[in-house]
N, C-alpha and C. Protein backbone atom coordinates (compact mmCIF):
# COMPACT_ATOMS: atom_id res chain seq x y z
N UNK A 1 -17.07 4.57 41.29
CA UNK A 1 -16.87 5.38 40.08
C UNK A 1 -18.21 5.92 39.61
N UNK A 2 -18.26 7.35 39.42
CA UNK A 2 -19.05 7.84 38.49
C UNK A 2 -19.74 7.53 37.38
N UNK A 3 -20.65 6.47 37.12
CA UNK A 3 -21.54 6.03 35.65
C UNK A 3 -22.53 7.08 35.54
N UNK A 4 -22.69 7.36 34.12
CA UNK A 4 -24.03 7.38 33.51
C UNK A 4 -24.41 6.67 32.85
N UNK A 5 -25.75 6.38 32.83
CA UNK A 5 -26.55 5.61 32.49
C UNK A 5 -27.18 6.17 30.87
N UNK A 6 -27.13 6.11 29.77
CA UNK A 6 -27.63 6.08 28.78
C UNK A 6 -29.17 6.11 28.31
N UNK A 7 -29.56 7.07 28.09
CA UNK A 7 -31.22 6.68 27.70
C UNK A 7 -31.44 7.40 26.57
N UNK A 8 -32.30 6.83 25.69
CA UNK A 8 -32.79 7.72 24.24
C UNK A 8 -33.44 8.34 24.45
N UNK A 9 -33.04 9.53 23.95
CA UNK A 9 -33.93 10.98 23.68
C UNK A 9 -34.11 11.21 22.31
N UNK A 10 -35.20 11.82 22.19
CA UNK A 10 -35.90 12.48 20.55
C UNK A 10 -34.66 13.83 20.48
N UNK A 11 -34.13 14.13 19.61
CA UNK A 11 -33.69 14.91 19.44
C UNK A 11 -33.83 15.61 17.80
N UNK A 12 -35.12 15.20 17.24
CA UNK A 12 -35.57 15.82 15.88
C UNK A 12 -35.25 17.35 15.75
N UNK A 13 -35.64 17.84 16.46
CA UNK A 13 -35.46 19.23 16.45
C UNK A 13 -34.60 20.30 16.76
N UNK A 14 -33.57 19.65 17.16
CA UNK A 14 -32.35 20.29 17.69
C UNK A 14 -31.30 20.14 17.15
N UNK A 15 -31.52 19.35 15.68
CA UNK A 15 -29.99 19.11 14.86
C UNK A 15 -29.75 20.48 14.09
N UNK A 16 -28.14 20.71 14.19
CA UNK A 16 -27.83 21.78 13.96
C UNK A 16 -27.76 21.65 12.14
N UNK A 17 -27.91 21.02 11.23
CA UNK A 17 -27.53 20.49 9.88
C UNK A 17 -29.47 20.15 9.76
N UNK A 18 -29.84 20.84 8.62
CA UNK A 18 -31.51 20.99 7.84
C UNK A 18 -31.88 19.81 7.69
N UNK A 19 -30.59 18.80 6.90
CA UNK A 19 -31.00 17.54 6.07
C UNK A 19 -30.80 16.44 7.08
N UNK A 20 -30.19 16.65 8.62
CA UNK A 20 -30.06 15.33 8.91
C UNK A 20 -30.89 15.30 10.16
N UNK A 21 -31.71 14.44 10.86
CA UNK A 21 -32.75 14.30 11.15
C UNK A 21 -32.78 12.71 12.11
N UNK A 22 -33.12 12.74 13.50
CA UNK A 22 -33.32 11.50 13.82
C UNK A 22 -34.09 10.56 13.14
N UNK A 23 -33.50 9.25 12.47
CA UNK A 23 -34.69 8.07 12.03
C UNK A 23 -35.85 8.15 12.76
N UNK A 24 -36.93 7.98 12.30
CA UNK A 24 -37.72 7.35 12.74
C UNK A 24 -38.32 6.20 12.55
N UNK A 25 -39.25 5.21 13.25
CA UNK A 25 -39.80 3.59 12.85
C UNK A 25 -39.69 2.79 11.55
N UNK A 26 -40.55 4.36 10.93
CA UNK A 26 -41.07 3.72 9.40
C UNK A 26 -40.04 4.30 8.30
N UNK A 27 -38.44 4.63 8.90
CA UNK A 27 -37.82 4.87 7.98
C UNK A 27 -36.48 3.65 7.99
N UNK A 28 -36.73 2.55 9.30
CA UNK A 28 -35.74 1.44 8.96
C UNK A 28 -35.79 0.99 7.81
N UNK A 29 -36.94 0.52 6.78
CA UNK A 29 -36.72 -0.43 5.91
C UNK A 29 -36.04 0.23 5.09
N UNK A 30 -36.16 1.48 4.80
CA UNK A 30 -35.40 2.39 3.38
C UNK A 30 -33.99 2.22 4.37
N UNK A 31 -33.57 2.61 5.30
CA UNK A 31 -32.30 2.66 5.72
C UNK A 31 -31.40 1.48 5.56
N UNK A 32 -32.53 0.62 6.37
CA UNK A 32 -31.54 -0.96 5.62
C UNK A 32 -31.35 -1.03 4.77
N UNK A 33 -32.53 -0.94 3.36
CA UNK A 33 -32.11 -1.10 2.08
C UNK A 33 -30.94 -0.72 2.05
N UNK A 34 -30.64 0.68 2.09
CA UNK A 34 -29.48 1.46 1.74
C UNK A 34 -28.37 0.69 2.19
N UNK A 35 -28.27 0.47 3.38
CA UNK A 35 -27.34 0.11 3.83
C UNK A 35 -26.63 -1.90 2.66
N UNK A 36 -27.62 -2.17 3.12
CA UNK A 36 -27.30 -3.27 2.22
C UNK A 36 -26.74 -3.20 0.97
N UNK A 37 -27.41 -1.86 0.27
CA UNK A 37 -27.03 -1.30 -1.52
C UNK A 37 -25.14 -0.90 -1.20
N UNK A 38 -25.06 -0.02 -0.08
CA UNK A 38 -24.03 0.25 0.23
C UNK A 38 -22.59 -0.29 0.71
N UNK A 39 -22.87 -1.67 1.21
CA UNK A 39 -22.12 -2.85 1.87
C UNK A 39 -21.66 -4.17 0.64
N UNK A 40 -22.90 -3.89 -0.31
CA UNK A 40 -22.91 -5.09 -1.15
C UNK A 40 -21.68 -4.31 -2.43
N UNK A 41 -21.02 -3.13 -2.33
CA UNK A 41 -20.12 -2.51 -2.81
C UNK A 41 -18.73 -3.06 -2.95
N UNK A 42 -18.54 -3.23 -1.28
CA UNK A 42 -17.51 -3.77 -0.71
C UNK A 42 -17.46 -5.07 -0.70
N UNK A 43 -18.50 -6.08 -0.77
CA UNK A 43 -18.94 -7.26 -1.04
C UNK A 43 -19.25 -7.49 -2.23
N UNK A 44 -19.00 -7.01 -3.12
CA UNK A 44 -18.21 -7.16 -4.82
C UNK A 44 -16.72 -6.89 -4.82
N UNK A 45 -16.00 -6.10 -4.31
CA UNK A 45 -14.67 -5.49 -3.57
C UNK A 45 -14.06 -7.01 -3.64
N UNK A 46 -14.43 -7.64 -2.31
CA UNK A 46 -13.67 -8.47 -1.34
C UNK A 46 -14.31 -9.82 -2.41
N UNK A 47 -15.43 -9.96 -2.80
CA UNK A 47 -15.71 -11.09 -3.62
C UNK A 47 -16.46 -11.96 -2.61
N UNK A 48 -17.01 -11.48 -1.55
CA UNK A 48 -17.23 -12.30 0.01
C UNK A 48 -19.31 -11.96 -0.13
N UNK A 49 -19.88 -12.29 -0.09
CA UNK A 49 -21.09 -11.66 0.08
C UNK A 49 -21.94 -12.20 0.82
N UNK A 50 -20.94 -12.60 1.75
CA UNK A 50 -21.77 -13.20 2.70
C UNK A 50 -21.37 -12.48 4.18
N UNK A 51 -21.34 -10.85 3.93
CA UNK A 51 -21.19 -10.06 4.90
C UNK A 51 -22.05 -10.19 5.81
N UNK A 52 -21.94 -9.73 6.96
CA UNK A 52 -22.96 -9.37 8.16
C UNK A 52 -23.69 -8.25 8.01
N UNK A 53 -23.27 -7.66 7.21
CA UNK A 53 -24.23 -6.58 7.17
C UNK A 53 -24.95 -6.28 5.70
N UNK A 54 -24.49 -7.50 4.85
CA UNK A 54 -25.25 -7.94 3.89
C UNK A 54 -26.43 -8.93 4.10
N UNK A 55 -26.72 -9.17 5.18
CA UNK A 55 -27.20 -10.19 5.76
C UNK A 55 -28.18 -9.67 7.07
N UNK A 56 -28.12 -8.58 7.03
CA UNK A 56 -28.77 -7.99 8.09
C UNK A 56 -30.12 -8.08 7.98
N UNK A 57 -30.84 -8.25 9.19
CA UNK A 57 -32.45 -7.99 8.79
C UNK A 57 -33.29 -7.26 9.74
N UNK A 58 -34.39 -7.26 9.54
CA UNK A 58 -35.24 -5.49 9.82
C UNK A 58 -35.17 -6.17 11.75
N UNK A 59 -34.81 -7.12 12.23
CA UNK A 59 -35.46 -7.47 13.67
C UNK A 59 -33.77 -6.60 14.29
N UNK A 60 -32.65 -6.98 13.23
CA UNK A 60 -31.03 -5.93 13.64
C UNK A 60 -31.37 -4.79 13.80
N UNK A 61 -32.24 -4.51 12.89
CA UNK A 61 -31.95 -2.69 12.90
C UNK A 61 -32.49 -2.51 13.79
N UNK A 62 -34.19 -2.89 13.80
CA UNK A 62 -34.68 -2.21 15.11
C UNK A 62 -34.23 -2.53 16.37
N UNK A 63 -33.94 -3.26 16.71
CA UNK A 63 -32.74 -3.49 18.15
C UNK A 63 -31.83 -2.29 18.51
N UNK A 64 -31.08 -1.70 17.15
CA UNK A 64 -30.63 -0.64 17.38
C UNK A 64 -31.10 0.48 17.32
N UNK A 65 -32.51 0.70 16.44
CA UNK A 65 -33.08 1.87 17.03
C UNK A 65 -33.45 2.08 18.35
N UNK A 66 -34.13 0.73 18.81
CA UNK A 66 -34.13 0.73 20.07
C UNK A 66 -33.50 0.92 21.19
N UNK A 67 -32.24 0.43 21.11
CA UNK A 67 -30.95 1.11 22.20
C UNK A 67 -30.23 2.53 22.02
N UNK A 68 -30.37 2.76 20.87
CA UNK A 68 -29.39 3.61 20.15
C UNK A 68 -29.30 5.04 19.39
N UNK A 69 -28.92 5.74 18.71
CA UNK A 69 -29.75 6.45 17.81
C UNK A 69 -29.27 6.41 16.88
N UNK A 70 -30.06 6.49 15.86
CA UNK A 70 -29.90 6.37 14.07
C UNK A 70 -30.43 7.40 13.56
N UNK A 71 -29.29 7.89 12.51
CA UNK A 71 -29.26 9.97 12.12
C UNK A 71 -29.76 8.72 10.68
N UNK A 72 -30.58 9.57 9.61
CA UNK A 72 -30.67 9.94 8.60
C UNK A 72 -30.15 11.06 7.53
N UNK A 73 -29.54 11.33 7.08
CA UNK A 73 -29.86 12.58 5.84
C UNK A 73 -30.63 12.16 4.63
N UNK A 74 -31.44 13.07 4.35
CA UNK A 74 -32.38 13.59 3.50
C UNK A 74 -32.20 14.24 2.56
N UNK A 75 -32.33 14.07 1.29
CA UNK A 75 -31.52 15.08 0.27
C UNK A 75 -33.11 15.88 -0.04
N UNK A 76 -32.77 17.02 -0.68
CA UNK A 76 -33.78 17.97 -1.32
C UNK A 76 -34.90 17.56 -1.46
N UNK A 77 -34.88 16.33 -2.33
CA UNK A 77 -36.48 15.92 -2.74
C UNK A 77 -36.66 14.87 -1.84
N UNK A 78 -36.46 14.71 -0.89
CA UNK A 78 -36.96 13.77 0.58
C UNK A 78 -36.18 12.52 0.44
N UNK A 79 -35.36 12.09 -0.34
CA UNK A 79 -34.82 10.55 -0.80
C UNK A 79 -33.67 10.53 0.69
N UNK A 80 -34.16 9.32 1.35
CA UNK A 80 -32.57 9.39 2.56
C UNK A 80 -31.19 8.49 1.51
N UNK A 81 -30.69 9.30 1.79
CA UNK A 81 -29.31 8.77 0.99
C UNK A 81 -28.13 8.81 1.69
N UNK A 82 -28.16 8.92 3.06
CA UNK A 82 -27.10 8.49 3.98
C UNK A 82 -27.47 8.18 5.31
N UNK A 83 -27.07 7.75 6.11
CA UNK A 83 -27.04 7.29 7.77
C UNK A 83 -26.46 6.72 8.30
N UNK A 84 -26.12 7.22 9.84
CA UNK A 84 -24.85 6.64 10.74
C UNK A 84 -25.85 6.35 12.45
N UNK A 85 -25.33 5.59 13.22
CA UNK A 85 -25.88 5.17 14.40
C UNK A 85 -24.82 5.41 15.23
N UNK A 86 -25.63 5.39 16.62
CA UNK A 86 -24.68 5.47 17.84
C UNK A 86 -25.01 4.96 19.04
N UNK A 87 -24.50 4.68 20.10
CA UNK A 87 -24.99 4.31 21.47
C UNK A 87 -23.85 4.40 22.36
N UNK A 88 -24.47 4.33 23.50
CA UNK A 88 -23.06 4.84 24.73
C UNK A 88 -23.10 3.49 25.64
N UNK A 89 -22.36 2.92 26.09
CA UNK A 89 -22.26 1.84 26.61
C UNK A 89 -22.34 2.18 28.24
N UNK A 90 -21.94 1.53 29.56
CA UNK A 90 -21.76 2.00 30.72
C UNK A 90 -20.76 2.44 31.18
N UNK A 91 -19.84 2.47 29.84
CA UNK A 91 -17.84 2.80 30.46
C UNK A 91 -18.16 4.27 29.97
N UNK A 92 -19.17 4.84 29.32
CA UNK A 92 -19.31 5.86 28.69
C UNK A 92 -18.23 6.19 27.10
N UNK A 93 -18.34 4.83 26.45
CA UNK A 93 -17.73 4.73 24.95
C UNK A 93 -19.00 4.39 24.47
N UNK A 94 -18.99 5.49 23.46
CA UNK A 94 -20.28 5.93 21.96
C UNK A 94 -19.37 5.47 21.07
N UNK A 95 -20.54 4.27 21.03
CA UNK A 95 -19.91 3.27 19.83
C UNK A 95 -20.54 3.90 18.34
N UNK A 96 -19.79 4.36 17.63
CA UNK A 96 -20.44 4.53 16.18
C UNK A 96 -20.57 3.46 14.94
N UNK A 97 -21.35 3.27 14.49
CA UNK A 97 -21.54 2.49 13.15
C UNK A 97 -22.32 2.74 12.18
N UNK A 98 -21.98 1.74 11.00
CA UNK A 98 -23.18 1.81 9.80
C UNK A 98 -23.37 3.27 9.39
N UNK A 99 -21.95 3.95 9.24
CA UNK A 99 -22.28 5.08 8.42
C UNK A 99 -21.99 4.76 6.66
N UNK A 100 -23.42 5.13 6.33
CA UNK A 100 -23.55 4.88 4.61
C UNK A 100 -23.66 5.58 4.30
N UNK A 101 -23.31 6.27 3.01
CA UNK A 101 -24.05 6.93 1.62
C UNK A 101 -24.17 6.73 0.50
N UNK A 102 -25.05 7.06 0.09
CA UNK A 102 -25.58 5.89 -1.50
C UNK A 102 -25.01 6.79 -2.59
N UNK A 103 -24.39 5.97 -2.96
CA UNK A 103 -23.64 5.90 -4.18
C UNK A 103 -23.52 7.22 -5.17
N UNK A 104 -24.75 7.27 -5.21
CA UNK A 104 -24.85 8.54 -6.28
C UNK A 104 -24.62 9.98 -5.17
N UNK A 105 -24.35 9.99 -4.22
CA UNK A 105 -24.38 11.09 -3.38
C UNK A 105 -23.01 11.14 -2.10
N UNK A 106 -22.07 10.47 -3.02
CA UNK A 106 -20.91 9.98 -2.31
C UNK A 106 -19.63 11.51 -2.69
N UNK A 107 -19.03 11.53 -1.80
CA UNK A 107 -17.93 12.68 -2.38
C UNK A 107 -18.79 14.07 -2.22
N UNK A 108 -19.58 13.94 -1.55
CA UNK A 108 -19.74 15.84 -1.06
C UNK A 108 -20.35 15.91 0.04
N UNK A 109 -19.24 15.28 1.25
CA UNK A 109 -19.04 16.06 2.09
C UNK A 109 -20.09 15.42 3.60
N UNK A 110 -21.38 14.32 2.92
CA UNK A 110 -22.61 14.08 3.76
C UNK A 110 -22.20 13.32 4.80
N UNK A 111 -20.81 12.34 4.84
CA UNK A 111 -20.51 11.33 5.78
C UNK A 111 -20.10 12.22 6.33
N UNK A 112 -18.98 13.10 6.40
CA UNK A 112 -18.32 13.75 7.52
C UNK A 112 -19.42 14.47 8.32
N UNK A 113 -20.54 14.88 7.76
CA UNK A 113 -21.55 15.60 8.38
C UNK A 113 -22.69 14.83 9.34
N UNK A 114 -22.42 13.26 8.85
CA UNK A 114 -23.37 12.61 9.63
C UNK A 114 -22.66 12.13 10.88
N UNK A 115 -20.89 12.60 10.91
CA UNK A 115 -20.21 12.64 11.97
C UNK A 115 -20.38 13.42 12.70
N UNK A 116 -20.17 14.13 12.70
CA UNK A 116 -20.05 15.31 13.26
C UNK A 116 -21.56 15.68 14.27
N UNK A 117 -22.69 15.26 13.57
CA UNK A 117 -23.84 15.29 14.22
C UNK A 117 -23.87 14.33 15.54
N UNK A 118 -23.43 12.79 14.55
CA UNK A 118 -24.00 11.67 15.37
C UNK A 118 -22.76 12.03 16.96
N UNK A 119 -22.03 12.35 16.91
CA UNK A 119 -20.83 12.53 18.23
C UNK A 119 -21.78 13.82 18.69
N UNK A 120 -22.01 15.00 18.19
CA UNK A 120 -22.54 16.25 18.44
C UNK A 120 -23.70 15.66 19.72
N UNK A 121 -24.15 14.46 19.56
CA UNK A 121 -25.60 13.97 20.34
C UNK A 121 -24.94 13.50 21.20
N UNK A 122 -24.06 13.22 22.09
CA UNK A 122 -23.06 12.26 23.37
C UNK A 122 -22.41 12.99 23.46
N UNK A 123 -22.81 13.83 23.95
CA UNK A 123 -21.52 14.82 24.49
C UNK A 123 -20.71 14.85 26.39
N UNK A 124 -21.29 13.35 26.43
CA UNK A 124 -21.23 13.13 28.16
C UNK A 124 -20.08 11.91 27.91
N UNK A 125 -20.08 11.53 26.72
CA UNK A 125 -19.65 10.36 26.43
C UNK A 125 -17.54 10.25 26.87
N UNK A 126 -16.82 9.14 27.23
CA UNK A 126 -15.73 9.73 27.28
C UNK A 126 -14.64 9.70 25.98
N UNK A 127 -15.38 8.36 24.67
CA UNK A 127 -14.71 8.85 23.65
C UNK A 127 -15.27 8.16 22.56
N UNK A 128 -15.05 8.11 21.50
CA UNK A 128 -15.75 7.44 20.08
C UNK A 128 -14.92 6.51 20.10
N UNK A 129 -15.67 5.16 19.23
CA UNK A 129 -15.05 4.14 19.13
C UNK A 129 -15.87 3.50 17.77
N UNK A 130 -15.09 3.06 16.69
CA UNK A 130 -15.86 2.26 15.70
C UNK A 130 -15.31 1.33 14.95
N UNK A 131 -15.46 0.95 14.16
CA UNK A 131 -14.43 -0.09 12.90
C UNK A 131 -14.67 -0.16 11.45
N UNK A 132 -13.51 -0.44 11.07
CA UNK A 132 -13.89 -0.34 9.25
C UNK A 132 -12.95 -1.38 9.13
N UNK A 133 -12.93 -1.66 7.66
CA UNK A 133 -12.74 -2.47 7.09
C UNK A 133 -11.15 -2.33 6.65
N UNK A 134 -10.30 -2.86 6.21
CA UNK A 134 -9.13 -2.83 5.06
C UNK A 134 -9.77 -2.52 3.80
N UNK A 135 -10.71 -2.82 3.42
CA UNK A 135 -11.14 -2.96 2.05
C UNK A 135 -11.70 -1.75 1.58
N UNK A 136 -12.12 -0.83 2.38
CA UNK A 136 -12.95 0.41 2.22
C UNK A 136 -11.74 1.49 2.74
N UNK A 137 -10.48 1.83 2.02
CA UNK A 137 -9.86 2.88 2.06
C UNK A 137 -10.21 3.95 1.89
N UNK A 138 -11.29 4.65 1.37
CA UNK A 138 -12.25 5.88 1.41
C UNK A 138 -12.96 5.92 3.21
N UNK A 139 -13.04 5.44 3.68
CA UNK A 139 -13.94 5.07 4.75
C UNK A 139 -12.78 5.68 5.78
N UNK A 140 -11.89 4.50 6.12
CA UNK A 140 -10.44 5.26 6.59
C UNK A 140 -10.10 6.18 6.63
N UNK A 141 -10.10 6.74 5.04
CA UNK A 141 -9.64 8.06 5.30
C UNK A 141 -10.22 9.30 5.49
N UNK A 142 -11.69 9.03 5.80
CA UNK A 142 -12.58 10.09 6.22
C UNK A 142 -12.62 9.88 7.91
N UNK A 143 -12.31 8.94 8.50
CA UNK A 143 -12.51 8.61 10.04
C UNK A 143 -11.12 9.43 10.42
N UNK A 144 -10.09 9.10 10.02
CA UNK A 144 -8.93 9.89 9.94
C UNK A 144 -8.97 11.18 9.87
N UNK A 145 -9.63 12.04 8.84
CA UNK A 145 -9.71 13.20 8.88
C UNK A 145 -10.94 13.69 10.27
N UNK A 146 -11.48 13.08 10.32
CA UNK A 146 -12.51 13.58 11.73
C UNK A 146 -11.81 13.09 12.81
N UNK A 147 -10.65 12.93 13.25
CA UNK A 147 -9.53 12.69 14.27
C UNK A 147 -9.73 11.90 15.08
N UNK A 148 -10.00 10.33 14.21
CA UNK A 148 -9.81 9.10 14.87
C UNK A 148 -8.61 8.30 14.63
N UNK A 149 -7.84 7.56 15.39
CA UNK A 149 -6.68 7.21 15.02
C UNK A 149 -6.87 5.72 15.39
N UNK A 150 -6.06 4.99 14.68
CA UNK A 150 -5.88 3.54 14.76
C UNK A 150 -5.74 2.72 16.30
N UNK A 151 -6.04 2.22 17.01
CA UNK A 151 -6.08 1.20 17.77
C UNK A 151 -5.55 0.06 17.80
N UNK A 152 -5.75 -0.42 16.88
CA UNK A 152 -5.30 -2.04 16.68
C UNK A 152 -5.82 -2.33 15.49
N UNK A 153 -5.81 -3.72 15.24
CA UNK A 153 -6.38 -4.65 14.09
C UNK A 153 -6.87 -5.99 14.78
N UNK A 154 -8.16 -6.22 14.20
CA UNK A 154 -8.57 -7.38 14.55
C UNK A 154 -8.98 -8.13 13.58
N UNK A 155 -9.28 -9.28 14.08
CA UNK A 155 -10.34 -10.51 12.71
C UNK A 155 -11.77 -10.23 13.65
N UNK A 156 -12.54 -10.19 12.73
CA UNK A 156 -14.13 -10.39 12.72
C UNK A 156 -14.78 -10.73 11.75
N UNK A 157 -15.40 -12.26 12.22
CA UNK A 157 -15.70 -13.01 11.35
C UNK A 157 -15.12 -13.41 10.17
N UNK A 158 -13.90 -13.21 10.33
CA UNK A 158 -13.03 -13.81 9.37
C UNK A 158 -13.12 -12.77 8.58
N UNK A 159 -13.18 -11.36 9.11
CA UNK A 159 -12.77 -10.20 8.26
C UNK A 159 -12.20 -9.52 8.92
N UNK A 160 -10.82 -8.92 8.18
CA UNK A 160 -9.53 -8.32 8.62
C UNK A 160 -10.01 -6.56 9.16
N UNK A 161 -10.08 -6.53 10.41
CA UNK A 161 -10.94 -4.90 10.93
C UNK A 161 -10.13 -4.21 11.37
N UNK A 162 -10.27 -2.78 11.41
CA UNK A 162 -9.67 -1.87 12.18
C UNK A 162 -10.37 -1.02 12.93
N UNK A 163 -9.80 -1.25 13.94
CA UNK A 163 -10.08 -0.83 15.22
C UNK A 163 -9.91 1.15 15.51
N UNK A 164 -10.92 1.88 15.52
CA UNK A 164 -10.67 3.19 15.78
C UNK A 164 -10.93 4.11 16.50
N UNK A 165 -10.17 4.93 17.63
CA UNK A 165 -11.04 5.44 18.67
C UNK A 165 -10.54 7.60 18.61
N UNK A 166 -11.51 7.87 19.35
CA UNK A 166 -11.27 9.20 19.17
C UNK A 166 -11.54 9.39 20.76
N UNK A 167 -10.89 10.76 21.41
CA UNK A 167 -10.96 11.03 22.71
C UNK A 167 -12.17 12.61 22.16
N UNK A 168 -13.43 12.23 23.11
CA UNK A 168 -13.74 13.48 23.29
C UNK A 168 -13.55 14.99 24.00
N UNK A 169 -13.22 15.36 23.14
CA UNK A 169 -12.33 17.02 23.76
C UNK A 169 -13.77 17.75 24.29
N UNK A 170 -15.03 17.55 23.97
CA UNK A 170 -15.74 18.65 24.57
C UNK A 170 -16.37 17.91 26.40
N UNK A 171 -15.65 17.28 26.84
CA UNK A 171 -15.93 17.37 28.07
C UNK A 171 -14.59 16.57 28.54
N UNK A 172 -14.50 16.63 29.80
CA UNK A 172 -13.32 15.67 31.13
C UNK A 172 -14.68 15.42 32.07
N UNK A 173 -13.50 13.82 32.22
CA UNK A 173 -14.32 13.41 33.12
C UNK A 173 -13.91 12.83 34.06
N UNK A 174 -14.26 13.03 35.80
CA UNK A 174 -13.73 12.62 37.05
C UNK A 174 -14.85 12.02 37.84
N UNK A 175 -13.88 11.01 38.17
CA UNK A 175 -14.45 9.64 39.18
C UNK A 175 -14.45 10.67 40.46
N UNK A 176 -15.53 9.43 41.27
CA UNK A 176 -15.10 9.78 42.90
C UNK A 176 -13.81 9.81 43.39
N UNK A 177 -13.20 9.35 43.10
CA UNK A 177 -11.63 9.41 43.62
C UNK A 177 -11.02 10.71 42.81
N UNK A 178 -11.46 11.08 41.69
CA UNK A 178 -10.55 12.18 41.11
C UNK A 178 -10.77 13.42 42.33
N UNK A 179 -12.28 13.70 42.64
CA UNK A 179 -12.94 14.85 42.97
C UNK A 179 -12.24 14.76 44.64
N UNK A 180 -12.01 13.58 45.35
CA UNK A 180 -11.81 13.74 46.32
C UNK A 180 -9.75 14.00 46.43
N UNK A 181 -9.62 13.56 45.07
CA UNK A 181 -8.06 13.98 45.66
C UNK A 181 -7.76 15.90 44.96
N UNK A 182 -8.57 15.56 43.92
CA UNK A 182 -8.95 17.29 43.94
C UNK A 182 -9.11 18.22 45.27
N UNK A 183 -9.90 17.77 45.96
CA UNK A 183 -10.46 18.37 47.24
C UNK A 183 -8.97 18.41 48.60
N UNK A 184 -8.94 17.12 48.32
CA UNK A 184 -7.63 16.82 48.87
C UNK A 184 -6.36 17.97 48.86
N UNK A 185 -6.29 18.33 47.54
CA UNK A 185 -4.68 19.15 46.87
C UNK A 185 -5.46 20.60 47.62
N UNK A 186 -6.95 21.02 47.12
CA UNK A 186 -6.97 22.65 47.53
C UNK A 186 -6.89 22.28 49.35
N UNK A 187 -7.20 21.34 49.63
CA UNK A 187 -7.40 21.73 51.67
C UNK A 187 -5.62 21.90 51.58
N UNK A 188 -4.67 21.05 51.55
CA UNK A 188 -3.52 21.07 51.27
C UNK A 188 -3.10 22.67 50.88
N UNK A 189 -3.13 22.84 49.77
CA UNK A 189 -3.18 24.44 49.44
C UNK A 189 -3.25 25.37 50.20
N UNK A 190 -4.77 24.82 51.10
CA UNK A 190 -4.84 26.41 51.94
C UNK A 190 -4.61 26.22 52.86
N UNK A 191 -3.85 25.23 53.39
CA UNK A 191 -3.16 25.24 54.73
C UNK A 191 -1.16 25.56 54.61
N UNK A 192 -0.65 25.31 53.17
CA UNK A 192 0.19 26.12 52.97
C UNK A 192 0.22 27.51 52.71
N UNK A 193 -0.94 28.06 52.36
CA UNK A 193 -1.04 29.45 51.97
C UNK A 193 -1.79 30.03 53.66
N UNK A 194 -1.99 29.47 54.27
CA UNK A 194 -2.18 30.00 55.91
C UNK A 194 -0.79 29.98 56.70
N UNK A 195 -0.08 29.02 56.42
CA UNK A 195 1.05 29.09 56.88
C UNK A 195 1.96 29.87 56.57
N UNK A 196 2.13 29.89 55.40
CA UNK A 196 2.65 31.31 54.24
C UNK A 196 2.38 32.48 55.22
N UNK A 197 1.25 32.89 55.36
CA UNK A 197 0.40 34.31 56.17
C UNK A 197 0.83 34.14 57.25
N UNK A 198 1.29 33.39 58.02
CA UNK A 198 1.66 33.11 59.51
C UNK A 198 2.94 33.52 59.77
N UNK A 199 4.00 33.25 58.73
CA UNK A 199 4.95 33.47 58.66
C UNK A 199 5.70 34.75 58.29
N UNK A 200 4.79 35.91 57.52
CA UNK A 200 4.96 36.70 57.41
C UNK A 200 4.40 38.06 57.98
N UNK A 201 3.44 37.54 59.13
CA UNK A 201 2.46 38.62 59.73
C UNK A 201 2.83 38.22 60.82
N UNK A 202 2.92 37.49 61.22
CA UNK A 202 3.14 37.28 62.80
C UNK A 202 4.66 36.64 63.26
């Protein structure tokens, strides 16, 4: 079977959206913050605060900058007030997570945009895959509107998850075996369409 192999690329300069921008090093600690400001929401919600991702620390994140990539947005006066991550595994599923936006900058529009980017970067990938919560029905229903649909339900860590995957429409993708039974059907083809000609010319 056909793998690709995954490797990080800089892609600062090629995002199609002004405000959103690959992380860089010295912008994990503000991102975690956020993220933590953003999680500890839902962890007043659920009454639980002893989330995993309330609990996260700077050696997590960078692990995933390191494998992965992590979008920022940037509002006007430089403050990052949202971010989502991604990575492609070897089955070629771009796992998405940890999309936040802080509070005061919630409801116009920045999560769907930090979608739309972070998938925009895997475009080899064969489909999105992520999870949310029960507890974050806003969250849901923005993954929903960017045309991810339910999977299943799981427990993690003794929190009730949902499971969500999306098929990427901007590419298909074929194994060695697809290409050779491809190859297979046209030789097939043009030995009925020679026979065809045989039959009517001679």
């Amino acid at each position: 079977m056909l793998l690709l192999v995954f490797r990080k690329v800089y892609i600062c300069n090629i995002m199609s959206h002004t405000n959103i921008m690959q992380a860089e090093e010295n912008d994990l600690v503000n991102i975690l913050s956020l993220q933590k400001k953003s999680f500890m929401v839902v962890a007043e919600r659920m009454n639980k605060f002893d989330l995993p991702l309330c609990c996260k620390n700077q050696d997590e994140i960078c692990d995933e900058y390191q494998t992965g990539i992590i979008l920022k947005y940037v509002s006007d006066d430089g403050q990052i007030v949202g971010s989502v991550g991604g990575c492609m595994d070897e089955n070629r599923v771009c796992h998405i997570g940890k999309l936040i936006v802080h509070p005061d900058f919630q409801n116009k529009g920045i999560g769907r945009e930090l979608m739309t980017e972070i998938e925009r970067l895997f475009p080899h990938c064969h489909k999105f895959s992520l999870f949310t919560g029960e507890e974050t029905p806003n969250t849901l229903h923005l993954y929903s509107k960017v045309g991810y649909n339910i999977v299943c339900r799981k427990e993690m860590e003794g929190i009730s998850m949902i499971i969500m995957e999306k098929k990427n429409l901007l590419i298909e993708i074929f194994t060695f075996d697809d290409l050779e039974t491809v190859l297979n059907y046209l030789e097939t083809s043009r030995n009925c369409f020679l026979c065809f000609l045989k039959l009517i010319f001679l």
